[in-house]
N, C-alpha and C. Protein backbone atom coordinates (compact mmCIF):
# COMPACT_ATOMS: atom_id res chain seq x y z
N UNK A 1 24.76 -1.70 18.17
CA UNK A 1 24.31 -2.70 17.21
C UNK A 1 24.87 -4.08 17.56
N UNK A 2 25.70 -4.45 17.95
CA UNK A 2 26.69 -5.45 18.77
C UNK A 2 25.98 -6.08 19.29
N UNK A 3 25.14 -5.21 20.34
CA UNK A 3 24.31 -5.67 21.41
C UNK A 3 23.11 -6.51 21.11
N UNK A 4 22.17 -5.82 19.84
CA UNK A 4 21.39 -6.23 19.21
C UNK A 4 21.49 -6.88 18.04
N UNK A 5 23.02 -7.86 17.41
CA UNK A 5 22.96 -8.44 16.65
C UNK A 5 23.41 -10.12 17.75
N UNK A 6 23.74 -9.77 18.96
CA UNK A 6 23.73 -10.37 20.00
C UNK A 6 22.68 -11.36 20.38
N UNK A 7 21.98 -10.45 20.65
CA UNK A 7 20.43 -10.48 21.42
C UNK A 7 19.73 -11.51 20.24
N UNK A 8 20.16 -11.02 18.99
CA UNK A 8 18.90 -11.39 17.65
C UNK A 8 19.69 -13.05 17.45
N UNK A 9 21.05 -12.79 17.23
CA UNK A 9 21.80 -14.65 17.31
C UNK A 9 21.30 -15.38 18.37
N UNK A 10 20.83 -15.11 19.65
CA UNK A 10 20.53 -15.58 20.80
C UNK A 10 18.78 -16.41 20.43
N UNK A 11 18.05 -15.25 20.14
CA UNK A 11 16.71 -15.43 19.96
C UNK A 11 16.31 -16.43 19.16
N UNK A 12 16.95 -16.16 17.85
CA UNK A 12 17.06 -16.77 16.65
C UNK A 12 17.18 -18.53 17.06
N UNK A 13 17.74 -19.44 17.79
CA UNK A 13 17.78 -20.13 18.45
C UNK A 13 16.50 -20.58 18.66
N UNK A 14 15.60 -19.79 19.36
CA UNK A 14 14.44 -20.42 20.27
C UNK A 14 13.45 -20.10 18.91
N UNK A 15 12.46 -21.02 19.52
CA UNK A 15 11.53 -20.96 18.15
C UNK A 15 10.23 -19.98 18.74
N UNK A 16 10.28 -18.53 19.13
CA UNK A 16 9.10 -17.92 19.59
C UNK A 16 8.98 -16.63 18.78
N UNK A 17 7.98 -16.41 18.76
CA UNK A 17 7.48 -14.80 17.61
C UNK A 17 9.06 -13.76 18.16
N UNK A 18 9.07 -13.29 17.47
CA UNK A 18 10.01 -12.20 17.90
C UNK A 18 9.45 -10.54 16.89
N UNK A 19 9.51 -9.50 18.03
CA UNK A 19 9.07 -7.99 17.13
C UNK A 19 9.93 -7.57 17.23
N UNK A 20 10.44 -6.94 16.07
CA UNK A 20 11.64 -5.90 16.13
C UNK A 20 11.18 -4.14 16.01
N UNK A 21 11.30 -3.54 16.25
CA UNK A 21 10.89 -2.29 16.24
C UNK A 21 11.87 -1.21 15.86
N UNK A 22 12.13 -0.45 14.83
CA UNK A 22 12.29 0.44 14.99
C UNK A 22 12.22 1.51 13.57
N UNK A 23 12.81 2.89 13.51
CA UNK A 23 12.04 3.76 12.49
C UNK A 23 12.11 3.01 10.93
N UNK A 24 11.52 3.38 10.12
CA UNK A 24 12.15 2.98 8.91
C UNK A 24 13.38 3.32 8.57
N UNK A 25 13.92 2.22 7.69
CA UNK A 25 15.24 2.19 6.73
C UNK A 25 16.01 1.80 8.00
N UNK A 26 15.80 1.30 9.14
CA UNK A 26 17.27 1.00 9.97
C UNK A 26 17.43 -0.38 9.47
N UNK A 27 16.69 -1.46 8.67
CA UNK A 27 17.44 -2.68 8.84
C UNK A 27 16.34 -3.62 9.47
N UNK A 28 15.09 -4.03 9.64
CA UNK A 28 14.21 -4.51 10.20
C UNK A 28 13.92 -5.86 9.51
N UNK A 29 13.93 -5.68 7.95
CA UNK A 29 13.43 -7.00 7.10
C UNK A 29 14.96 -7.67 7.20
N UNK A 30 16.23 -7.31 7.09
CA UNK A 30 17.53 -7.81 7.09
C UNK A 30 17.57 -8.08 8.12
N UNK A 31 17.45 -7.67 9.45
CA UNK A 31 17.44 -8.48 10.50
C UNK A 31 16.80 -9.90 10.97
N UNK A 32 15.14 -9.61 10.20
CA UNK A 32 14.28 -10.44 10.53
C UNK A 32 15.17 -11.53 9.94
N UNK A 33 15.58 -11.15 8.18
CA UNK A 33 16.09 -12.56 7.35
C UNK A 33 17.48 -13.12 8.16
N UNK A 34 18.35 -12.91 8.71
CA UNK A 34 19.25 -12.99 9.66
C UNK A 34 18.52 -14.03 10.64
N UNK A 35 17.73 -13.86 11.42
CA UNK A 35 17.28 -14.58 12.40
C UNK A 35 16.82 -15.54 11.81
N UNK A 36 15.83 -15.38 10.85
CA UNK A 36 15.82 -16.66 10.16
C UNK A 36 16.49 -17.78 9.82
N UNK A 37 17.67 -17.03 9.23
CA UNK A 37 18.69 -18.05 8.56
C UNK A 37 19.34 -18.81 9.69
N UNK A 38 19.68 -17.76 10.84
CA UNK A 38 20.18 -18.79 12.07
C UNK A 38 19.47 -19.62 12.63
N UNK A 39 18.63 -19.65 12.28
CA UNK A 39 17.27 -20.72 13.12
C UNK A 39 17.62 -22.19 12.53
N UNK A 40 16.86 -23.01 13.38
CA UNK A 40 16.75 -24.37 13.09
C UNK A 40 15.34 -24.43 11.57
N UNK A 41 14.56 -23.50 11.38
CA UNK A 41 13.95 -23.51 10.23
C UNK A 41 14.48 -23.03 8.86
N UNK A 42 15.92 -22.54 8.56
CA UNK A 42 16.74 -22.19 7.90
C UNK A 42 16.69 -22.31 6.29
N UNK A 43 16.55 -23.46 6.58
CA UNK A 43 16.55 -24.45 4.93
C UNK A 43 14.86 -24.69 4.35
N UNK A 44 13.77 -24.16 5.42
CA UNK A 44 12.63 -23.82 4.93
C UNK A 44 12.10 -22.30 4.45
N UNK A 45 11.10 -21.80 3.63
CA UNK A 45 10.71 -20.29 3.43
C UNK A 45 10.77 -19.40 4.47
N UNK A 46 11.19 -18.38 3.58
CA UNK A 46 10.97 -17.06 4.61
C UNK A 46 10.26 -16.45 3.67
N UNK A 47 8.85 -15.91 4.23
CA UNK A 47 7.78 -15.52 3.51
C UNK A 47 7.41 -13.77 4.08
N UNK A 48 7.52 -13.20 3.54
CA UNK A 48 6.99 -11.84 4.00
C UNK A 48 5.68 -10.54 3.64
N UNK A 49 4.90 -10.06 4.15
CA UNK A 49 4.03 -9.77 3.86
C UNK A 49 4.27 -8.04 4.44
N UNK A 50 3.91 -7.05 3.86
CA UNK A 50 4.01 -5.57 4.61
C UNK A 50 2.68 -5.29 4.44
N UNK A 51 2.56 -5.18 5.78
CA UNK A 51 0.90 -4.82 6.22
C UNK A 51 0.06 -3.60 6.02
N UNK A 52 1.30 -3.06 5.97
CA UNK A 52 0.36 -0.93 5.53
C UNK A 52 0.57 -1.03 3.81
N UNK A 53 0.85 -2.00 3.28
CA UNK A 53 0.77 -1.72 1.78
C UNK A 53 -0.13 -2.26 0.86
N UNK A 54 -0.94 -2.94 1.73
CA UNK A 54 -2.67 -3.83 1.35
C UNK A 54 -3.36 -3.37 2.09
N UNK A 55 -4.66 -3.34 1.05
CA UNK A 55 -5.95 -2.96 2.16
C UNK A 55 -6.56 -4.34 2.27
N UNK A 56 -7.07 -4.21 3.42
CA UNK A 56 -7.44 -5.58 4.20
C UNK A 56 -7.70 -6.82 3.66
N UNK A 57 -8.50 -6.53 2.36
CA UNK A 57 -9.46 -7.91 1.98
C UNK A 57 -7.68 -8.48 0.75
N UNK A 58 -7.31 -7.96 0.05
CA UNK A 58 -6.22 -8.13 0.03
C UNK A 58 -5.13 -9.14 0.18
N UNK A 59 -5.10 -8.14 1.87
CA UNK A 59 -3.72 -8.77 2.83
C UNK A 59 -4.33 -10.34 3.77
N UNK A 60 -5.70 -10.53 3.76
CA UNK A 60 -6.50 -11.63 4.18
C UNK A 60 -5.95 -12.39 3.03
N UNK A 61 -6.58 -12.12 1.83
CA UNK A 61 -6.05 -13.79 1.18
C UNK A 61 -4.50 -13.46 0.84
N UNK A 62 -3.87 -12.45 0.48
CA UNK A 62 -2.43 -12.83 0.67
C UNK A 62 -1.71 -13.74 1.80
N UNK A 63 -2.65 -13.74 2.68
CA UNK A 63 -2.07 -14.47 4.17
C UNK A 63 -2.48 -15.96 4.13
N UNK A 64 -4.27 -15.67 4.09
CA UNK A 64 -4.41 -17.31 4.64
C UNK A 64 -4.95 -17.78 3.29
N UNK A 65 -4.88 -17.09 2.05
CA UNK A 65 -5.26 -17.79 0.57
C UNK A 65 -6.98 -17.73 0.66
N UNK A 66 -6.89 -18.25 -0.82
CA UNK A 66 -8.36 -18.66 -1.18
C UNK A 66 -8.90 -19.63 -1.38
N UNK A 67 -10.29 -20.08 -0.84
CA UNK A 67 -11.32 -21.41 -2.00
C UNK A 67 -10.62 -22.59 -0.98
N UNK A 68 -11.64 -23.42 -1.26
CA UNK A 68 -11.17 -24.59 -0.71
C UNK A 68 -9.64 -25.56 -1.53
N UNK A 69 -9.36 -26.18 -0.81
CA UNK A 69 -7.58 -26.51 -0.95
C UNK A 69 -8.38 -27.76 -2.84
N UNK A 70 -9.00 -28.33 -2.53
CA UNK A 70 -9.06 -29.23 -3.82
C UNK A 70 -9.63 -28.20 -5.16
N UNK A 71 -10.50 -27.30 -4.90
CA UNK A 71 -10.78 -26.21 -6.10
C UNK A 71 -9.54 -25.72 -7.24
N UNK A 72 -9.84 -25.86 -8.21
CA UNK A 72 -8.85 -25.41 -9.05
C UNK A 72 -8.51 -24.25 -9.19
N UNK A 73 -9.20 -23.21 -8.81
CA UNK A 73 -9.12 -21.65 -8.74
C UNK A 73 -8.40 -21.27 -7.42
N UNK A 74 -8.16 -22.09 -6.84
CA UNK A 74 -7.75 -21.84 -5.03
C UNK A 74 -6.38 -21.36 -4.68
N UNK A 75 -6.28 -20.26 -4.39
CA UNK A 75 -5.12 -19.77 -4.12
C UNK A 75 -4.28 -19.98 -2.62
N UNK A 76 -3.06 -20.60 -2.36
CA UNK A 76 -2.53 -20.82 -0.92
C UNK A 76 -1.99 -19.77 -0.55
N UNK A 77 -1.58 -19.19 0.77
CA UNK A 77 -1.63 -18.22 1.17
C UNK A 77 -0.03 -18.19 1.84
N UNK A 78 0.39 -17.01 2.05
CA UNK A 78 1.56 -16.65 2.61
C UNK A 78 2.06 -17.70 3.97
N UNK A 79 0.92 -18.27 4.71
CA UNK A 79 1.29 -18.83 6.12
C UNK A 79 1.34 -20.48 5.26
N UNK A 80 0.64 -20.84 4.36
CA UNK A 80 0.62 -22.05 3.69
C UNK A 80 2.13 -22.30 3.08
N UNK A 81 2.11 -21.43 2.43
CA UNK A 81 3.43 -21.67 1.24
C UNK A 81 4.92 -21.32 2.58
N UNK A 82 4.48 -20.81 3.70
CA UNK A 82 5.62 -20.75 4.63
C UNK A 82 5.97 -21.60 5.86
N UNK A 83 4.78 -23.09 5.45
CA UNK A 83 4.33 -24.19 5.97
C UNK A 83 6.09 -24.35 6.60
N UNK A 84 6.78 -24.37 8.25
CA UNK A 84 8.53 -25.04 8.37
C UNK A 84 8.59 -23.87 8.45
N UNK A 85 8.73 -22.60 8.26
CA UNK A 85 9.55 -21.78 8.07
C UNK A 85 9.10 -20.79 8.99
N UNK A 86 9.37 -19.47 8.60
CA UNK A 86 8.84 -18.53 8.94
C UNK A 86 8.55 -17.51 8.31
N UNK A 87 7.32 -16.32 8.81
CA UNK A 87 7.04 -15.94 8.09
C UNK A 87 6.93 -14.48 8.90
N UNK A 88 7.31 -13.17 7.68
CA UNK A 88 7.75 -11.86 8.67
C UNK A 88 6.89 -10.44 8.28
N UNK A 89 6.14 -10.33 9.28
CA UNK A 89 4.75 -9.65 9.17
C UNK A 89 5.76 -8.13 9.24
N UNK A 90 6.11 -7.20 8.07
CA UNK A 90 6.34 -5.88 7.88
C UNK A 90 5.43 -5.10 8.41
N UNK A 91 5.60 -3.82 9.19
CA UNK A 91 4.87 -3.19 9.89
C UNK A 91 3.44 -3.65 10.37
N UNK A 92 3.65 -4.32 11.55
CA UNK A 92 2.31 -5.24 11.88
C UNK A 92 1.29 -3.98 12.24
N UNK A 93 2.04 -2.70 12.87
CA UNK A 93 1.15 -1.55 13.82
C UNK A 93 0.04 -1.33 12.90
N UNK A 94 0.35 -1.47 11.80
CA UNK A 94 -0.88 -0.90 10.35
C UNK A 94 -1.91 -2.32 10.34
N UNK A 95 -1.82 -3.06 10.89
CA UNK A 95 -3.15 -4.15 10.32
C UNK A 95 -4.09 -4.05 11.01
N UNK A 96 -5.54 -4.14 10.35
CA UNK A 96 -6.35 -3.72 10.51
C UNK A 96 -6.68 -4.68 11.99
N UNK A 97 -7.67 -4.64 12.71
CA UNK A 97 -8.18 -5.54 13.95
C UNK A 97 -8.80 -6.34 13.52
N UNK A 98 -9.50 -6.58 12.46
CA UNK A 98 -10.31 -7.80 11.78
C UNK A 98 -8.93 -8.40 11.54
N UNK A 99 -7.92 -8.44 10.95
CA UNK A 99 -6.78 -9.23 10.86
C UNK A 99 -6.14 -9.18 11.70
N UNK A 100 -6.10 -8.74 12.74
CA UNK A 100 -4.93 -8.73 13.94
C UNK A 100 -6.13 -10.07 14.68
N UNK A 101 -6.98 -10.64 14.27
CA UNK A 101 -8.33 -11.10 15.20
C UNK A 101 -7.74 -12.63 14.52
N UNK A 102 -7.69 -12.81 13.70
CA UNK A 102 -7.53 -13.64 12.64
C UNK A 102 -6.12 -13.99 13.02
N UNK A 103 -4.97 -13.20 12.93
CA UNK A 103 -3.77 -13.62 13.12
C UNK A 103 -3.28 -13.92 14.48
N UNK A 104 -4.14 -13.49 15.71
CA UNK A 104 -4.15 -14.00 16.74
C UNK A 104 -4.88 -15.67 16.81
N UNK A 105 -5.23 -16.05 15.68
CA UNK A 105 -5.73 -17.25 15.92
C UNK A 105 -4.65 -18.19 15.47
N UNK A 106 -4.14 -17.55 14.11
CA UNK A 106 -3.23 -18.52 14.23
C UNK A 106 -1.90 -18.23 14.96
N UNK A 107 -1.47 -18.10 15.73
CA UNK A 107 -0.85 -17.84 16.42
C UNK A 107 -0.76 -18.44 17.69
N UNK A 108 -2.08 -18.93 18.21
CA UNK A 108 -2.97 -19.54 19.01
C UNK A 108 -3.03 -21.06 18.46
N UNK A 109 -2.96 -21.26 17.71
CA UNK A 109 -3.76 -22.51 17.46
C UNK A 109 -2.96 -22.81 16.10
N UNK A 110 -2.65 -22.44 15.22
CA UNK A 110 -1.84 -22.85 14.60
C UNK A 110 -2.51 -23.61 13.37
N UNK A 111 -3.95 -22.46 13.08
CA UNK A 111 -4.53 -23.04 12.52
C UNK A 111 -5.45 -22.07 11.39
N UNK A 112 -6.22 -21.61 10.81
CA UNK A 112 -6.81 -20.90 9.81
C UNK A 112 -7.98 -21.76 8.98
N UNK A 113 -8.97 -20.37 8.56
CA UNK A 113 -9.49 -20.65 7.01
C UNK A 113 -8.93 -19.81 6.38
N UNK A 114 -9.14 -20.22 4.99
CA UNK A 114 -8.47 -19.41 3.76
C UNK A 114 -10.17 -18.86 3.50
N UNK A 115 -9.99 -17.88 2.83
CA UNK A 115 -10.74 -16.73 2.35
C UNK A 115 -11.91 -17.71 1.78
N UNK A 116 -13.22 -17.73 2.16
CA UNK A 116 -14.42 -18.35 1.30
C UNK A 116 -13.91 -19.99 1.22
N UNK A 117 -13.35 -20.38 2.55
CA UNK A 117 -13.84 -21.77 2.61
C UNK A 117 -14.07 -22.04 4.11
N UNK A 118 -14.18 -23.44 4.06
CA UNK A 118 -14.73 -24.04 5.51
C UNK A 118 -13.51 -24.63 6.05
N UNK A 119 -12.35 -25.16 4.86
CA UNK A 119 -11.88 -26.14 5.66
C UNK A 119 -10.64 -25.42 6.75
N UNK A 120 -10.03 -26.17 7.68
CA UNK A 120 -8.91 -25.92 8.73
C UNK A 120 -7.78 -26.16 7.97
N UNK A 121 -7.12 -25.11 8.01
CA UNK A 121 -5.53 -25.69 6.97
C UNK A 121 -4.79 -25.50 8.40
N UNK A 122 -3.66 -26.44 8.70
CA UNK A 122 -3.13 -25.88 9.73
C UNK A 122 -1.71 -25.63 9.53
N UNK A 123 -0.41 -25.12 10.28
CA UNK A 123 0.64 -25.05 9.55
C UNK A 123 1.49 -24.41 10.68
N UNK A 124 2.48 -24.73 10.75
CA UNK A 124 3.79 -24.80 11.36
C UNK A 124 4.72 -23.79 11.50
N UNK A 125 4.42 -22.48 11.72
CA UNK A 125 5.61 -21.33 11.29
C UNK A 125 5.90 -20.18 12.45
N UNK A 126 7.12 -19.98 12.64
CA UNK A 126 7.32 -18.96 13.38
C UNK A 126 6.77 -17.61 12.82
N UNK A 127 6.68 -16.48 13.29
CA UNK A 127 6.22 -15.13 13.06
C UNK A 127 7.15 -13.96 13.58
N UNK A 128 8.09 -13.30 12.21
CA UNK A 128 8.47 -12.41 13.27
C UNK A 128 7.78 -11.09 12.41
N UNK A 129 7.93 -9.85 13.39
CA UNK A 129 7.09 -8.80 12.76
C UNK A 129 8.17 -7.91 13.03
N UNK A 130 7.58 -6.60 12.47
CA UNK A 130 8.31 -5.45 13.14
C UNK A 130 7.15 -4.05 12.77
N UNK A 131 7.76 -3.14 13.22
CA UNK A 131 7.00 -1.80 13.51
C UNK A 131 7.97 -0.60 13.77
N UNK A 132 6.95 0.45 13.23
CA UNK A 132 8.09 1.91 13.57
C UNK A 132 7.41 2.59 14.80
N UNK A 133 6.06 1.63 14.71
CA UNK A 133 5.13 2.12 15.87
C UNK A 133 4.94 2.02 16.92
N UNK A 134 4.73 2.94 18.07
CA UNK A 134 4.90 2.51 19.69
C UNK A 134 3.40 1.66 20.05
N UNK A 135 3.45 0.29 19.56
CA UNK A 135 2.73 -0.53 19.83
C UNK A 135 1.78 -0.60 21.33
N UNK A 136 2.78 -0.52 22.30
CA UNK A 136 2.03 -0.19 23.35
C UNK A 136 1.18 0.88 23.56
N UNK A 137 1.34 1.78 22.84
CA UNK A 137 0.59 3.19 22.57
C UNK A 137 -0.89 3.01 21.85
N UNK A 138 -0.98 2.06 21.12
CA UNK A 138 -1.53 1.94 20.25
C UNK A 138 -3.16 0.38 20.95
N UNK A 139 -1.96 -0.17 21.69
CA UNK A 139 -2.84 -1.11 22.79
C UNK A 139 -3.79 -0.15 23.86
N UNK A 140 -2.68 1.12 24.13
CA UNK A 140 -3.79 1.39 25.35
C UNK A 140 -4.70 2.71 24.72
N UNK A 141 -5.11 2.67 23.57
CA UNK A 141 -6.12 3.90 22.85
C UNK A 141 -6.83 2.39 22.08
N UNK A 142 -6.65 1.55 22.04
CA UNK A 142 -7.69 0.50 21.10
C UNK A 142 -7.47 0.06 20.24
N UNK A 143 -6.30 0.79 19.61
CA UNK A 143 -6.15 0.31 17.94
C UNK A 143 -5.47 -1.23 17.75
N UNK A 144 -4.59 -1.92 18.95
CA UNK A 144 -3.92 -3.08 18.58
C UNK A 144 -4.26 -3.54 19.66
N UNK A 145 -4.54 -4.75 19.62
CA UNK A 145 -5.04 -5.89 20.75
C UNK A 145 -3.58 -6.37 21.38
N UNK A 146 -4.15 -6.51 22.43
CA UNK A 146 -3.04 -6.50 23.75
C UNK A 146 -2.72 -7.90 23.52
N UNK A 147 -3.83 -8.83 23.44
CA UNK A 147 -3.41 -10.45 23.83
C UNK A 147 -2.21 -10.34 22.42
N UNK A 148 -2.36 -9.83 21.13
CA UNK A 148 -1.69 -10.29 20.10
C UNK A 148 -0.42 -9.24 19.96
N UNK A 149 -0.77 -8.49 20.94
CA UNK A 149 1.14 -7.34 21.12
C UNK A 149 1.88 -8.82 21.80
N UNK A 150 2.09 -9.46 23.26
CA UNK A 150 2.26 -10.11 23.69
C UNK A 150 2.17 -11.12 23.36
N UNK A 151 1.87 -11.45 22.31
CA UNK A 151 2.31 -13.04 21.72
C UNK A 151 3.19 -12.81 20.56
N UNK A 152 3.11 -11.59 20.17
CA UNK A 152 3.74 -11.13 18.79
C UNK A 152 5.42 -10.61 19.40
N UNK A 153 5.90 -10.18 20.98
CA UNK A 153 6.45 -9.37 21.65
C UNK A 153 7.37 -10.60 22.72
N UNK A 154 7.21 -11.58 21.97
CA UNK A 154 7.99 -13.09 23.09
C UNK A 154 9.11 -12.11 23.57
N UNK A 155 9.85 -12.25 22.07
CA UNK A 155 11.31 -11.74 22.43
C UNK A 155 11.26 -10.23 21.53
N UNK A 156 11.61 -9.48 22.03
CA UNK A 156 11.69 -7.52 21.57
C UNK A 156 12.91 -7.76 21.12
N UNK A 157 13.24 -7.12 20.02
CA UNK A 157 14.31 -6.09 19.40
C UNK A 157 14.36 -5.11 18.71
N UNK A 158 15.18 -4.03 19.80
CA UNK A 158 14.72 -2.01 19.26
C UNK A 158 16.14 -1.95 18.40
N UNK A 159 15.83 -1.65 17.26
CA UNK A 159 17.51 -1.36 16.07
C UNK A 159 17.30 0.35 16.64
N UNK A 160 18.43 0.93 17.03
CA UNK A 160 18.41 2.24 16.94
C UNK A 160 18.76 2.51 15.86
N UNK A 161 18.13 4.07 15.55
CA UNK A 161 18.48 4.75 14.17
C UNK A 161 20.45 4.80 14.26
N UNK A 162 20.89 5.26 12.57
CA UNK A 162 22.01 4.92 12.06
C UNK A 162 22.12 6.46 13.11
N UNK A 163 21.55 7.33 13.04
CA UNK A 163 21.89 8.67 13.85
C UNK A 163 22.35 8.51 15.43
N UNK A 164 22.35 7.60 16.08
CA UNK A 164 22.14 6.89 17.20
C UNK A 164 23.64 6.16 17.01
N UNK A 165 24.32 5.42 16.23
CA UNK A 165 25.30 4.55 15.99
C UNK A 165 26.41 5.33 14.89
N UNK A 166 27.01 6.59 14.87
CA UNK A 166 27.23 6.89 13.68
C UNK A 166 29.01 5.92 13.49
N UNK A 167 29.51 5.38 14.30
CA UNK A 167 30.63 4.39 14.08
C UNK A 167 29.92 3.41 13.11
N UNK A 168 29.04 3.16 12.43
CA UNK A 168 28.04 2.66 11.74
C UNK A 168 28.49 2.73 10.47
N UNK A 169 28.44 4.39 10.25
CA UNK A 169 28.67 4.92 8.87
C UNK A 169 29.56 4.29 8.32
N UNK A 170 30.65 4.23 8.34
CA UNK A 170 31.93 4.43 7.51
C UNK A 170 31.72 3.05 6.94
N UNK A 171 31.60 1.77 8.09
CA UNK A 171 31.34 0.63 7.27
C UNK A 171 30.40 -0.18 6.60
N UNK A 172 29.37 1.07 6.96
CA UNK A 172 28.13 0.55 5.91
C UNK A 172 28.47 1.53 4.71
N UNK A 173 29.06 2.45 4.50
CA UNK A 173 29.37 3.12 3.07
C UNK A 173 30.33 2.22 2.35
N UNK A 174 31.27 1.80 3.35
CA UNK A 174 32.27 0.87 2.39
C UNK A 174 31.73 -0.28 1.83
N UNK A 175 30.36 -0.94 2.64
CA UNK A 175 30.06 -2.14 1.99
C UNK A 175 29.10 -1.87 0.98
N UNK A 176 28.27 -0.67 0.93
CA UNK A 176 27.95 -0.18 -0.57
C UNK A 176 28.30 -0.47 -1.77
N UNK A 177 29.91 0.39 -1.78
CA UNK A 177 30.68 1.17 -2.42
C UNK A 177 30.81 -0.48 -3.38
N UNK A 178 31.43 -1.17 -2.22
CA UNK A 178 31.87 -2.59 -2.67
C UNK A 178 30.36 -3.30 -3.71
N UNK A 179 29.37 -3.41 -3.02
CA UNK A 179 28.03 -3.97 -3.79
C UNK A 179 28.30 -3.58 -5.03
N UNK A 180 27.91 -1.81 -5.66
CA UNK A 180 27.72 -1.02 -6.23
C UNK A 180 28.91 -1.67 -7.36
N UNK A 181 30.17 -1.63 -6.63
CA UNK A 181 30.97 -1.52 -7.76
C UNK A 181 31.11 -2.96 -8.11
N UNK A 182 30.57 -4.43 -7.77
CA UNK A 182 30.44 -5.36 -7.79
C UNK A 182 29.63 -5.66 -8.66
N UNK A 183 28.24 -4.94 -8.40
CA UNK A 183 26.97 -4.97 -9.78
C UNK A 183 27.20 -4.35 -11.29
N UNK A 184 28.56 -3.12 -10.86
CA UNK A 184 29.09 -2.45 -12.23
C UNK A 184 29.85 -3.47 -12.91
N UNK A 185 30.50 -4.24 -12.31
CA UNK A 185 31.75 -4.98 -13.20
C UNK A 185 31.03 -6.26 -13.70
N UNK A 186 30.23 -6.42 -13.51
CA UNK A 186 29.11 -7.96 -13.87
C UNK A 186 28.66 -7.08 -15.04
């Protein structure tokens, strides 16, 4: 973990997509927010979206919003409201290819429509993602587009499971114990 809280202070630095990968519950959204905070975008949003927990039409305007920007009904979208900052795509392996099509654009270009309008909103944000899924696996059967593994894949980071690190245990139970009994005495 040393290695990879290393690697993630290092990255965190440069302003390029970064994927972190690994099973659930190791620590993926706490890492992402970590890199964040060390970044030069720090003091702007960290916006997050989990991709296998919307169905598509959904996770589209959760992302790039609705209606044109002057409409009063118009909703701004996750990459809008994370306009400076960054923003951290939870299990990207689950989004559909109509949105992996879409999020390769902005990514590209740095640019979007929101759901049922015309206009170009454009906006400023790093992207980090993560996955439990062997992405490359998933590029070479069809399901995830290659150009957007590799733009999503600048910089890799694999968290091994806690089973993998068990010198791990003792001081993640103690910092529990401490939370736990911290939230009791409040």
């Amino acid at each position: 973990m040393r290695k990879v809280i290393r690697e993630a202070k290092r990255m965190s630095q440069l302003d390029s997509s970064i994927l972190i990968i690994g099973e659930t519950g190791t620590g993926k959204e706490l890492l992402a927010r970590a890199c964040h905070a060390a970044s030069e975008r720090a003091e702007q949003p960290f916006m997050t979206l989990n991709c296998a927990a919307l169905p598509d039409d959904v996770a589209e305007s959760e992302l790039f919003g609705v209606g044109e920007k002057a409409q009063e009904k118009s909703k701004r979208g996750i990459f809008e409201l994370a306009d400076g900052g960054s923003v951290f795509l939870d299990e990207v392996g689950e989004m559909s290819t109509k949105l992996q099509s879409k999020l390769l654009r902005v990514i590209q270009n740095g640019s979007f429509r929101r759901v049922n309008s015309e206009q170009e909103v454009t906006v400023n944000v790093r992207i980090i993602s993560s996955t439990n899924k062997d992405l490359l696996h998933l590029v070479s059967i069809g399901e995830f587009r290659e150009d957007l593994y590799y733009r999503l894949n600048v910089f890799g980071l694999n968290i091994p499971p806690l089973r993998e690190r068990r010198s791990d245990i003792l001081p993640l139970t103690e910092s529990f114990i401490a939370h736990v009994a911290n939230v009791l005495v409040v």
